[in-house]
C-alpha atoms as a PDB file:
ATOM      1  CA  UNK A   1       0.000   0.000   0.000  1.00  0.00           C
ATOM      2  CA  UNK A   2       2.609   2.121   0.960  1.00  0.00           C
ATOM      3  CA  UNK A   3       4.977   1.241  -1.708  1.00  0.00           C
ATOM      4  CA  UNK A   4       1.760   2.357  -4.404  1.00  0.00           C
ATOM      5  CA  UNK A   5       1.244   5.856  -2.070  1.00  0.00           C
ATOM      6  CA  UNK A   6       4.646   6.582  -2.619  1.00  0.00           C
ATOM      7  CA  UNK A   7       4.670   5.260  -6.398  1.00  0.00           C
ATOM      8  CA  UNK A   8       1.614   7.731  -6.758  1.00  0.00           C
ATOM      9  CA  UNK A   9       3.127  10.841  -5.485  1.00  0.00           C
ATOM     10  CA  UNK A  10       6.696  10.274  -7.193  1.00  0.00           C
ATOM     11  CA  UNK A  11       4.459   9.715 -10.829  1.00  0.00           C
ATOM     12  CA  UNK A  12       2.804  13.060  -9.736  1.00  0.00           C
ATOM     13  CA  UNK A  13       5.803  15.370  -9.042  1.00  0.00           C
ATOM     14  CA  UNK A  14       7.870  13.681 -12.105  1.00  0.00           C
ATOM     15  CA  UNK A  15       4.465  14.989 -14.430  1.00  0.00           C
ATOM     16  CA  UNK A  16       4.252  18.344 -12.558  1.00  0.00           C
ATOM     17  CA  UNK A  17       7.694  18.910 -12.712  1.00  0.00           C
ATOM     18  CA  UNK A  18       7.990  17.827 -16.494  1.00  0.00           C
ATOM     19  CA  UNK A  19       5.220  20.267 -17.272  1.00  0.00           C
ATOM     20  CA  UNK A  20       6.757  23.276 -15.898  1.00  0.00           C
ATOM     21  CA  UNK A  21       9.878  22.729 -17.845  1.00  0.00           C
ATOM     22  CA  UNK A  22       8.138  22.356 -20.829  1.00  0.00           C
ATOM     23  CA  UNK A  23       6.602  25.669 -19.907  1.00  0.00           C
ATOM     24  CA  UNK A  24       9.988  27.249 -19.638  1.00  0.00           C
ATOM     25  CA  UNK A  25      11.384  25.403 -22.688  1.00  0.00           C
ATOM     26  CA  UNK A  26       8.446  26.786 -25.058  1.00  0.00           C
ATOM     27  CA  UNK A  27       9.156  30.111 -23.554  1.00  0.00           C
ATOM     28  CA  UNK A  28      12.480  30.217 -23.996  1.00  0.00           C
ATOM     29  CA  UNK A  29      11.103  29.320 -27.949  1.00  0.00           C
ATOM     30  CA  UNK A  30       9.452  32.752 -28.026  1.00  0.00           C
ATOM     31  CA  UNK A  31      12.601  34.871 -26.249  1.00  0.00           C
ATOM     32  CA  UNK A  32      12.335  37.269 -29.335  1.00  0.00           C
ATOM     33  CA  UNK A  33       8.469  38.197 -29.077  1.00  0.00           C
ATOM     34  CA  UNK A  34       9.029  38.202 -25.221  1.00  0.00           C
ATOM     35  CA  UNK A  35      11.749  40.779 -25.264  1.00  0.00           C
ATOM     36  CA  UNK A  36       9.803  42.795 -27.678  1.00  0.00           C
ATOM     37  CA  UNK A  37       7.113  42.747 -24.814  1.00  0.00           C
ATOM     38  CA  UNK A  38       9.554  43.678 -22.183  1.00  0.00           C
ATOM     39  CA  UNK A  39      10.805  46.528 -24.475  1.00  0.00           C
ATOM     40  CA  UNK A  40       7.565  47.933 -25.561  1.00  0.00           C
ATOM     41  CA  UNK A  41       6.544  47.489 -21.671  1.00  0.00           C
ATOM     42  CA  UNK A  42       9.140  49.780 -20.269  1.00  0.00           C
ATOM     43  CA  UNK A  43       8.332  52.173 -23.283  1.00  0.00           C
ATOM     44  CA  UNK A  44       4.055  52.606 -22.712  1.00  0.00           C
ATOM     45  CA  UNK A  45       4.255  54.458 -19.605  1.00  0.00           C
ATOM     46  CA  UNK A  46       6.461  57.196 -21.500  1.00  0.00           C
ATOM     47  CA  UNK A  47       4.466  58.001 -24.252  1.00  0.00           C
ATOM     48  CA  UNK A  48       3.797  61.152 -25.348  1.00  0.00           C
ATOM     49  CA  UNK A  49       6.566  62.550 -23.056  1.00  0.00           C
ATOM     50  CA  UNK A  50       9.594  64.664 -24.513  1.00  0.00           C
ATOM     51  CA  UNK A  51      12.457  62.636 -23.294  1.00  0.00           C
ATOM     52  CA  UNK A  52      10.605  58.977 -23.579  1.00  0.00           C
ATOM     53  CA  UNK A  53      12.457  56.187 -21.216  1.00  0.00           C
ATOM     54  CA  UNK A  54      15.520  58.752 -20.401  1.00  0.00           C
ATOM     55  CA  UNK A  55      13.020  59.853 -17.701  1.00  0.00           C
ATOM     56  CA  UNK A  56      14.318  56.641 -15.808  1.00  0.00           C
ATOM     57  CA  UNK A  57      17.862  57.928 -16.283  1.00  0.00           C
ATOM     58  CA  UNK A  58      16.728  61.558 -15.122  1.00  0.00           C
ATOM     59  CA  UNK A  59      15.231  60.220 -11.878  1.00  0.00           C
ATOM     60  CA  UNK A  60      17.922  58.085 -11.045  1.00  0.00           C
ATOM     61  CA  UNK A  61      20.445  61.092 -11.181  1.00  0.00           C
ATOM     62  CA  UNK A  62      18.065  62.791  -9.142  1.00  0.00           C
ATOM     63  CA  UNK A  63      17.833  60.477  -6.871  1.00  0.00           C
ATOM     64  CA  UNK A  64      21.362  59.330  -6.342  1.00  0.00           C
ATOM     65  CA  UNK A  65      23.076  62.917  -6.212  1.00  0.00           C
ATOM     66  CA  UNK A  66      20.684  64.187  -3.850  1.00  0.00           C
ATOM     67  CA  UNK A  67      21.597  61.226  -1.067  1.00  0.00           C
ATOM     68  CA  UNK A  68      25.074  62.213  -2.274  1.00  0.00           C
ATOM     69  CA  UNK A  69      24.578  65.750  -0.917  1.00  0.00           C
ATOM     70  CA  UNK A  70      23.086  64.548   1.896  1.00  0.00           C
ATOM     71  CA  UNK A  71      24.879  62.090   3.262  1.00  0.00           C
ATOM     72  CA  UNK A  72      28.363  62.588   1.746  1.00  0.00           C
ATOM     73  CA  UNK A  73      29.626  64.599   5.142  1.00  0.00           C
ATOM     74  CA  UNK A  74      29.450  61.355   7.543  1.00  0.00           C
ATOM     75  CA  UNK A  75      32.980  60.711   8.425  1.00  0.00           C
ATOM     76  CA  UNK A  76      31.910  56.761   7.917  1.00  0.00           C
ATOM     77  CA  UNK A  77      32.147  56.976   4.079  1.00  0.00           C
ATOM     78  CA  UNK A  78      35.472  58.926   3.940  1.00  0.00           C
ATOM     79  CA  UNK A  79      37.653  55.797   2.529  1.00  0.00           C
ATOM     80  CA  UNK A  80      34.497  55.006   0.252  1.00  0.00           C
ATOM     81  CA  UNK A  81      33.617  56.362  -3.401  1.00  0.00           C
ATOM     82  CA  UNK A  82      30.402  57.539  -2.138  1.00  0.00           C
ATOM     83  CA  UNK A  83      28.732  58.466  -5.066  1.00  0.00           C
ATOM     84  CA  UNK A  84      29.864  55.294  -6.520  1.00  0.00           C
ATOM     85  CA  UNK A  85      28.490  53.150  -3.714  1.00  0.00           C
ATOM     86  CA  UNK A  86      24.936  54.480  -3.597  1.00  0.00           C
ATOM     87  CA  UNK A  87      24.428  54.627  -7.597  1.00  0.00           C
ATOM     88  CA  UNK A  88      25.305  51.171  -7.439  1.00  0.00           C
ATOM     89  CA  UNK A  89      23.240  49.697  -4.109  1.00  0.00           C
ATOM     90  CA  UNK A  90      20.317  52.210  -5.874  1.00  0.00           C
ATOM     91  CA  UNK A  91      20.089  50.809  -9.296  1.00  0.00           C
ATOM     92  CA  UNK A  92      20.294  47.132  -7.894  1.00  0.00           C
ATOM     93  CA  UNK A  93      17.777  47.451  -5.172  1.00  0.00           C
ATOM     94  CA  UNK A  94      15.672  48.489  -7.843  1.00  0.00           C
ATOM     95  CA  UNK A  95      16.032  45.947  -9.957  1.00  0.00           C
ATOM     96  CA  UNK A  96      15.178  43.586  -6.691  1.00  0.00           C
ATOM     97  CA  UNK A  97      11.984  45.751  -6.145  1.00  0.00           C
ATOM     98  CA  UNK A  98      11.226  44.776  -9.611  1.00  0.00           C
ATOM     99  CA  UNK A  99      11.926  41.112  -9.101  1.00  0.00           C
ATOM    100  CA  UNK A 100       9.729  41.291  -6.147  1.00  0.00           C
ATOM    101  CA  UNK A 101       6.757  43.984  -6.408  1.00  0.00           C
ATOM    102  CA  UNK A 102       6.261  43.643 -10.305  1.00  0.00           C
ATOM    103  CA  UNK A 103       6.532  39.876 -10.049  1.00  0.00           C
ATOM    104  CA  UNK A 104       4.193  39.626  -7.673  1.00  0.00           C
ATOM    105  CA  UNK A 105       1.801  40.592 -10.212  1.00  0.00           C
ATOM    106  CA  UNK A 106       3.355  38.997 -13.141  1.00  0.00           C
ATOM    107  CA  UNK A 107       0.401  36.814 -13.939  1.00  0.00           C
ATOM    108  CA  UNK A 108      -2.541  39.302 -12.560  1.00  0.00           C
ATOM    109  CA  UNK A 109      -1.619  42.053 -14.770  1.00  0.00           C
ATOM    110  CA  UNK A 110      -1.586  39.876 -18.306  1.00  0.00           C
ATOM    111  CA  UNK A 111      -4.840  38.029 -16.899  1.00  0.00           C
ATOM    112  CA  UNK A 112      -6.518  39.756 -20.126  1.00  0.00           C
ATOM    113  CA  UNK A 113      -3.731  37.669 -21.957  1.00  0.00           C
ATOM    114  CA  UNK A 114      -3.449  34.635 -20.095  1.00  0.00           C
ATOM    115  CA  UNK A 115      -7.141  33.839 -20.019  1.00  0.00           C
ATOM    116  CA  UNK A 116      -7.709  34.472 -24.184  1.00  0.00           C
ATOM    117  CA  UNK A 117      -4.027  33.244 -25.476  1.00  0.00           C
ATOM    118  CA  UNK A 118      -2.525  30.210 -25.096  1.00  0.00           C
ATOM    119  CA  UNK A 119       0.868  31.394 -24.135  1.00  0.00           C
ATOM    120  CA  UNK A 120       3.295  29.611 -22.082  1.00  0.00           C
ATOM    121  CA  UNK A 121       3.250  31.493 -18.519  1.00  0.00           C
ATOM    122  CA  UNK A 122       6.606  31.531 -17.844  1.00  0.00           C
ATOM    123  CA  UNK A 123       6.646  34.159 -20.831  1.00  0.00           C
ATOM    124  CA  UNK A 124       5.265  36.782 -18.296  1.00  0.00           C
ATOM    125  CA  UNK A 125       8.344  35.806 -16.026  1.00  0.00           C
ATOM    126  CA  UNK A 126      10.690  36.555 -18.811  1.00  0.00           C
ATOM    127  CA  UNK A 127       8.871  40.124 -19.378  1.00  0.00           C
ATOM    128  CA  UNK A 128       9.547  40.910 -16.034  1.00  0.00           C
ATOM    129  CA  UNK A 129      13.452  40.417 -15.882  1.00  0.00           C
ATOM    130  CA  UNK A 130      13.762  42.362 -19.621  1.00  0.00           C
ATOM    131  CA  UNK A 131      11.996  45.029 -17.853  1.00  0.00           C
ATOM    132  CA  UNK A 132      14.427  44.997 -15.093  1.00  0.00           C
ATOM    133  CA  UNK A 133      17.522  44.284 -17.521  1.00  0.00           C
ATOM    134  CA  UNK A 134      16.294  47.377 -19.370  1.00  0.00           C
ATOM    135  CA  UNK A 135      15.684  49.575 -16.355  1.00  0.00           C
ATOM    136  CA  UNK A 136      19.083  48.759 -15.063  1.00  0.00           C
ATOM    137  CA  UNK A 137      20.592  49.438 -18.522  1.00  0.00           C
ATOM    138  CA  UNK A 138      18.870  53.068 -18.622  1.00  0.00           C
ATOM    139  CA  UNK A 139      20.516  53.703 -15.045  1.00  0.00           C
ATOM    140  CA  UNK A 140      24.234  52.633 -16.083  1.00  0.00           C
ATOM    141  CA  UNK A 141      25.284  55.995 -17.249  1.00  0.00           C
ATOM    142  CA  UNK A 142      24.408  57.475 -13.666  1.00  0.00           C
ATOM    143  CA  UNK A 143      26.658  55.077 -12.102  1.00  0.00           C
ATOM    144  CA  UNK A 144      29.786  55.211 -15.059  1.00  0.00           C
ATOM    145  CA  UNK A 145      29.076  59.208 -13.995  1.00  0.00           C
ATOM    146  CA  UNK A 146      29.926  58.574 -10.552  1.00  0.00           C
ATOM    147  CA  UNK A 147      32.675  56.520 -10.801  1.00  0.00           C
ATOM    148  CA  UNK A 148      34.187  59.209 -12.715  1.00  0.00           C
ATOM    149  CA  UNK A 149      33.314  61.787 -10.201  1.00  0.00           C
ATOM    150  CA  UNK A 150      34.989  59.650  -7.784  1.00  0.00           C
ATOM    151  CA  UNK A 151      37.912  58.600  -9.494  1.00  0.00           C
ATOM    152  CA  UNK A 152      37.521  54.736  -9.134  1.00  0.00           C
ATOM    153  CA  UNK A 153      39.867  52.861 -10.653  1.00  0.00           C
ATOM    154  CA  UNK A 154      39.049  49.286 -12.623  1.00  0.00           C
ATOM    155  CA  UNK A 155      40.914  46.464 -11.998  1.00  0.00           C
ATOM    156  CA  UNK A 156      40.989  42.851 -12.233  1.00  0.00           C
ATOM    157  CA  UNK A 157      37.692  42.308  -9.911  1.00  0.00           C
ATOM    158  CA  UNK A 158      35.798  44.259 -12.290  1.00  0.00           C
ATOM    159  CA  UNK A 159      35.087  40.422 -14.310  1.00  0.00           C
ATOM    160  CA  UNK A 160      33.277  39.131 -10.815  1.00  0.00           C
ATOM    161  CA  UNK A 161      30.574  41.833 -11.589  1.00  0.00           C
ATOM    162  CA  UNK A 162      29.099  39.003 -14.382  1.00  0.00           C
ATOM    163  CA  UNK A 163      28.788  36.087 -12.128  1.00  0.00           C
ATOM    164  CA  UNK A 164      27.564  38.040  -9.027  1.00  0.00           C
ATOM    165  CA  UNK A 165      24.735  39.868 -11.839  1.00  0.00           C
ATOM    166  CA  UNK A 166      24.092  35.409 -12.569  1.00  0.00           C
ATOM    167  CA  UNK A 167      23.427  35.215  -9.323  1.00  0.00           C
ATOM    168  CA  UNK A 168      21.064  38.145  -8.904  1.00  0.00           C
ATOM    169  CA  UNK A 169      18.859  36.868 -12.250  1.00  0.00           C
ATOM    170  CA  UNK A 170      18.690  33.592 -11.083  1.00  0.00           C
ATOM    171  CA  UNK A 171      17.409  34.942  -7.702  1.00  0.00           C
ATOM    172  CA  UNK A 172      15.075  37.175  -9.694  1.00  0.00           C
ATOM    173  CA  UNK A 173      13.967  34.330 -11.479  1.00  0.00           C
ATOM    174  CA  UNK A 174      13.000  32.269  -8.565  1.00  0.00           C
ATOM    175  CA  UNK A 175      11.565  34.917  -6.573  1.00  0.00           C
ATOM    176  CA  UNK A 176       9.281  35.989  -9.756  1.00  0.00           C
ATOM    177  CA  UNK A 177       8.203  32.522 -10.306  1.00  0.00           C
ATOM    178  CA  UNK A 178       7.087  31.603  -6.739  1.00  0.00           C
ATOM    179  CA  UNK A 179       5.388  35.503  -5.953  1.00  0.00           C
ATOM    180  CA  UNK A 180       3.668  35.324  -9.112  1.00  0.00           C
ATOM    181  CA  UNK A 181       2.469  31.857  -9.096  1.00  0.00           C
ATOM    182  CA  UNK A 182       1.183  32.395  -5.096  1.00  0.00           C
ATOM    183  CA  UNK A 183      -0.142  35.798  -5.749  1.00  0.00           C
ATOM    184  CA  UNK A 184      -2.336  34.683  -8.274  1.00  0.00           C
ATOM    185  CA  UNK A 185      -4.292  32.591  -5.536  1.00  0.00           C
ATOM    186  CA  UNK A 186      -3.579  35.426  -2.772  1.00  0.00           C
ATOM    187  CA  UNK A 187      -4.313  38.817  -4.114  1.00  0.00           C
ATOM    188  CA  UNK A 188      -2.478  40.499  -1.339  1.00  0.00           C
ATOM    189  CA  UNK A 189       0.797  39.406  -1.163  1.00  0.00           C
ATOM    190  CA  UNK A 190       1.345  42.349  -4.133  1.00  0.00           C
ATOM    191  CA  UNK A 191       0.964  44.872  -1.477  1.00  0.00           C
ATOM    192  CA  UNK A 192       2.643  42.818   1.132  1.00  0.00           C
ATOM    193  CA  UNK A 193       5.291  42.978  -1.107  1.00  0.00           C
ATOM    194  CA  UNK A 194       4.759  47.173  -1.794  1.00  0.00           C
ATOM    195  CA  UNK A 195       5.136  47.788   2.136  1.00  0.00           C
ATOM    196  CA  UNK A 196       7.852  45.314   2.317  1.00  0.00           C
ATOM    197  CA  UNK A 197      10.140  46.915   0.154  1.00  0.00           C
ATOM    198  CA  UNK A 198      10.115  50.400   1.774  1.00  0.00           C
ATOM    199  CA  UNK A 199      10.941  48.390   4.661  1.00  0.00           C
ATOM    200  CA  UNK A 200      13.796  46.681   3.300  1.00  0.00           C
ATOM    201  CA  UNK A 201      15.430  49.624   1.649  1.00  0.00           C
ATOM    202  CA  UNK A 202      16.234  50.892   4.879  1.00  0.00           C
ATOM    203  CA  UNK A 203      17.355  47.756   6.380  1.00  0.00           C
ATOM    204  CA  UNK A 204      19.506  47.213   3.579  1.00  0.00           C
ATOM    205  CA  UNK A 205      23.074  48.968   3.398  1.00  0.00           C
ATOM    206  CA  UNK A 206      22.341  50.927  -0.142  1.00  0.00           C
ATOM    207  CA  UNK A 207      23.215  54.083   1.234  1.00  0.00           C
ATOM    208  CA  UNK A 208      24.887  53.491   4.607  1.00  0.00           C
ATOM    209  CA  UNK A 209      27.725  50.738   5.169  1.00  0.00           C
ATOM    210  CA  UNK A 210      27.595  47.950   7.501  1.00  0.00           C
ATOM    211  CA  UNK A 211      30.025  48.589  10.714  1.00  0.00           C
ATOM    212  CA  UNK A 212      30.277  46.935  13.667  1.00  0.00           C
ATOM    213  CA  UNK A 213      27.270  46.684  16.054  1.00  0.00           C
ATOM    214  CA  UNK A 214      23.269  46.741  15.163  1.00  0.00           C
ATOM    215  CA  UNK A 215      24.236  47.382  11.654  1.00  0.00           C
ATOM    216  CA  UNK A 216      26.662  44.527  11.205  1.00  0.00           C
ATOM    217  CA  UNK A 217      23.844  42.733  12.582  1.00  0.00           C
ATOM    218  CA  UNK A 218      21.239  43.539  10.096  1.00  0.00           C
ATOM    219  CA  UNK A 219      23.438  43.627   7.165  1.00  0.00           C
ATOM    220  CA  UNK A 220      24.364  40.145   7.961  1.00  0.00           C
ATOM    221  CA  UNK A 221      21.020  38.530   8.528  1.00  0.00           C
ATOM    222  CA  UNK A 222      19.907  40.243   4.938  1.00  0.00           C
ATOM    223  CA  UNK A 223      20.289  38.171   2.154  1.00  0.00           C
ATOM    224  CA  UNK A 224      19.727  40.913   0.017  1.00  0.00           C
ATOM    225  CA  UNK A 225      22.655  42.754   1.315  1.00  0.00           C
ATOM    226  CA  UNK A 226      24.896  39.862   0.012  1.00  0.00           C
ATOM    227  CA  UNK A 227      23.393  40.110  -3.862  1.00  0.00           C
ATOM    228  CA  UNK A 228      24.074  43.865  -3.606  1.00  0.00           C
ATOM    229  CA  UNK A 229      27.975  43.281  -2.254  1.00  0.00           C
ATOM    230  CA  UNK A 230      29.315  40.829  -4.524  1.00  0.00           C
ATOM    231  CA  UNK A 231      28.014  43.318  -7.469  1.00  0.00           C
ATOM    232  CA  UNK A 232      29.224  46.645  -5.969  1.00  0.00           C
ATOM    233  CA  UNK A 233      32.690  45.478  -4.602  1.00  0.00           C
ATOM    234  CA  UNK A 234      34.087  44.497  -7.849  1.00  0.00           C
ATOM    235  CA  UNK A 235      32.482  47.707  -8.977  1.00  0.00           C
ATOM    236  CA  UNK A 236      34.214  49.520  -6.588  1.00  0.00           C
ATOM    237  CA  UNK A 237      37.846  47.830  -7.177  1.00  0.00           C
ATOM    238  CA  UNK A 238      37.790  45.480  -4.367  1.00  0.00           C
ATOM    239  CA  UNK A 239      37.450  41.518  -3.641  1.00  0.00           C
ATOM    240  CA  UNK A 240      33.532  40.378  -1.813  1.00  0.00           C
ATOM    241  CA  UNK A 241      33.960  37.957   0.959  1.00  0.00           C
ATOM    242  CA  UNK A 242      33.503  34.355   0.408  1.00  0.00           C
ATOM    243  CA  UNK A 243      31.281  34.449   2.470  1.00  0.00           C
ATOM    244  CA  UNK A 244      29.122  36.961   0.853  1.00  0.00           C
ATOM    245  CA  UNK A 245      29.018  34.539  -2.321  1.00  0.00           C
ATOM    246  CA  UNK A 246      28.460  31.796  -0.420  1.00  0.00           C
ATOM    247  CA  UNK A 247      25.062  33.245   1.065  1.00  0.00           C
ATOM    248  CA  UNK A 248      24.422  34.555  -2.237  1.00  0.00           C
ATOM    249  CA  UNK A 249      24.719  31.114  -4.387  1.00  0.00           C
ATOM    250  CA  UNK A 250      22.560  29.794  -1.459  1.00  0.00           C
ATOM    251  CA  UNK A 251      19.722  32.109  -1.495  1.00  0.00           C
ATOM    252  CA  UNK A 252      19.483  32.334  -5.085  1.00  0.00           C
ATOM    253  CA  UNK A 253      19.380  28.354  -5.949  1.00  0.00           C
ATOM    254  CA  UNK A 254      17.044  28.124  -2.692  1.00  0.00           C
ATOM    255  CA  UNK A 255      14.891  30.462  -4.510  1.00  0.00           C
ATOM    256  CA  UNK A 256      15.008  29.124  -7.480  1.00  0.00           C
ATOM    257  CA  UNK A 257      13.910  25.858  -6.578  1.00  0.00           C
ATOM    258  CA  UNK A 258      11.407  26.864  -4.391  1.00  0.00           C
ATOM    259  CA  UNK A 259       9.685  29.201  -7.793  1.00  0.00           C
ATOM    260  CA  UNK A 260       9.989  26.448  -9.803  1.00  0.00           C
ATOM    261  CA  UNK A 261       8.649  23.861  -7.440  1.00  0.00           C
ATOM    262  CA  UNK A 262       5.610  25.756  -6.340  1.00  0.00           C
ATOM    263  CA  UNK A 263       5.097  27.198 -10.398  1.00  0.00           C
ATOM    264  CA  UNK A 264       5.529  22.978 -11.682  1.00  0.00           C
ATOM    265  CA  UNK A 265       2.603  22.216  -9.482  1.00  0.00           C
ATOM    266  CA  UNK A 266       0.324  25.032  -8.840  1.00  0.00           C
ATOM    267  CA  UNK A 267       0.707  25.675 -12.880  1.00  0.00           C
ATOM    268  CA  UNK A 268      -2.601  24.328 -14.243  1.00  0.00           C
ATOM    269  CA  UNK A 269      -4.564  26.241 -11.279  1.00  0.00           C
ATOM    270  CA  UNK A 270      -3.350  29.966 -12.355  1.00  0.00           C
ATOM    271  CA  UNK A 271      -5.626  30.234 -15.209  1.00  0.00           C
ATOM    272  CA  UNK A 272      -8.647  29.361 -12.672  1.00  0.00           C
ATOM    273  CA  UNK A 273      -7.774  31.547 -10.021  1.00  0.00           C
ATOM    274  CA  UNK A 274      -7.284  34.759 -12.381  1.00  0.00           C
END
């Protein structure tokens, strides 16, 4: 009896599991049309303006000079390229916020879609990360800007920003696939996730640095902190801890897993519940 239980569930998981990759593999089939979504996406809520999508590279200036002016005095940043540190931890949290608040609603904002097309879901997934690839691409001259302002210098550890920006899509990926998936069932983890992330930009160091007491604490006990180092260090000229990658590879195949676990089986239910 048991043996047939057991026979049961592992014939269930193997089908669920199948499915979902064959999800992601017929996506992957349709990357062109998907990054045309992605692209004309970011592009909609511009139209009609003068400057189009360079609005995203206007407010990110904005935004990063004036904590610059703010905060540059504190004696705690003096052996830091300041300007260089918060472009950086800016334009990355945001891509996280994007990972997390837009793909939360992945799937409820394309219900039109999803309920009259036959797409592949995990297409809505992929729409999500162009939009953040494109956001952070927009925000890259704000950050070469500061690094000139502060005189960094590139060296060798400049390569380990490509692996550590691996790690933060594959994070992305997992995190979209499980809020989306869940959301679609619980319509209010997308403003769970809203509040969270005003939250967690404070608790994360994008604009301070982690020292020694309370804030080593926090810093530590945020993954989110660790995706963010083991981008800006290189950045910056210097080496990330191991241990920072080793939280980082952690958190992002734990999330990844977890998406595509809970996306494999929950997958023939989204349709319903939108």
């Amino acid at each position: 009896m048991f043996n047939r239980l057991r026979k049961k569930i592992k014939n269930f998981f193997t089908i669920k599991i199948y499915d979902g990759w064959e999800d992601i593999r017929e996506s992957l089939s349709l990357l062109k049309v998907t990054i045309w979504m992605g692209w004309i996406g970011t592009l909609l809520p511009f139209r009609d303006t003068k400057i189009g999508p360079y609005w995203i590279t206007f407010i990110c200036a904005i935004w990063v000079f004036s904590i610059g002016i703010i905060f540059n005095p504190n004696k705690a940043f003096e052996d830091v390229p300041f300007l260089t540190y918060v472009s950086i931890g800016i334009v990355l949290f945001d891509i996280i916020r994007a990972f997390l608040g837009e793909g939360s609603s992945a799937f409820t904002k394309e219900a039109n879609i999803i309920l009259n097309v036959p797409n592949p879901f995990f297409i809505y997934i992929i729409k999500v990360m162009v939009k953040a690839i494109i956001h952070f691409t927009m925000c890259l001259p704000v950050i070469i800007l500061a690094m000139i302002i502060d005189r960094v210098t590139i060296n060798l550890y400049f390569l380990l920003i490509f692996p550590g920006m691996i790690l933060l899509l594959i994070f992305g990926t997992g995190t979209c696939l499980f809020l989306a998936t869940i959301a679609t069932r619980y319509r209010d983890i997308r403003f769970v996730m809203q509040a969270s992330m005003r939250f967690l930009f404070f608790v994360t160091p994008v604009f301070w640095i982690k020292s020694s007491g309370v804030r080593e604490i926090i810093a530590e006990f945020n993954p989110i902190y660790h995706l963010l180092t083991i981008i800006r260090e290189p950045a910056m000229g210097t080496m990330p801890s191991l241990h920072s990658y080793i939280v980082s590879m952690l958190i992002s195949l734990f999330a990844l897993i977890i998406g595509f676990s809970i996306f494999s089986i929950m997958r023939n239910r989204i349709a319903h519940w939108l």
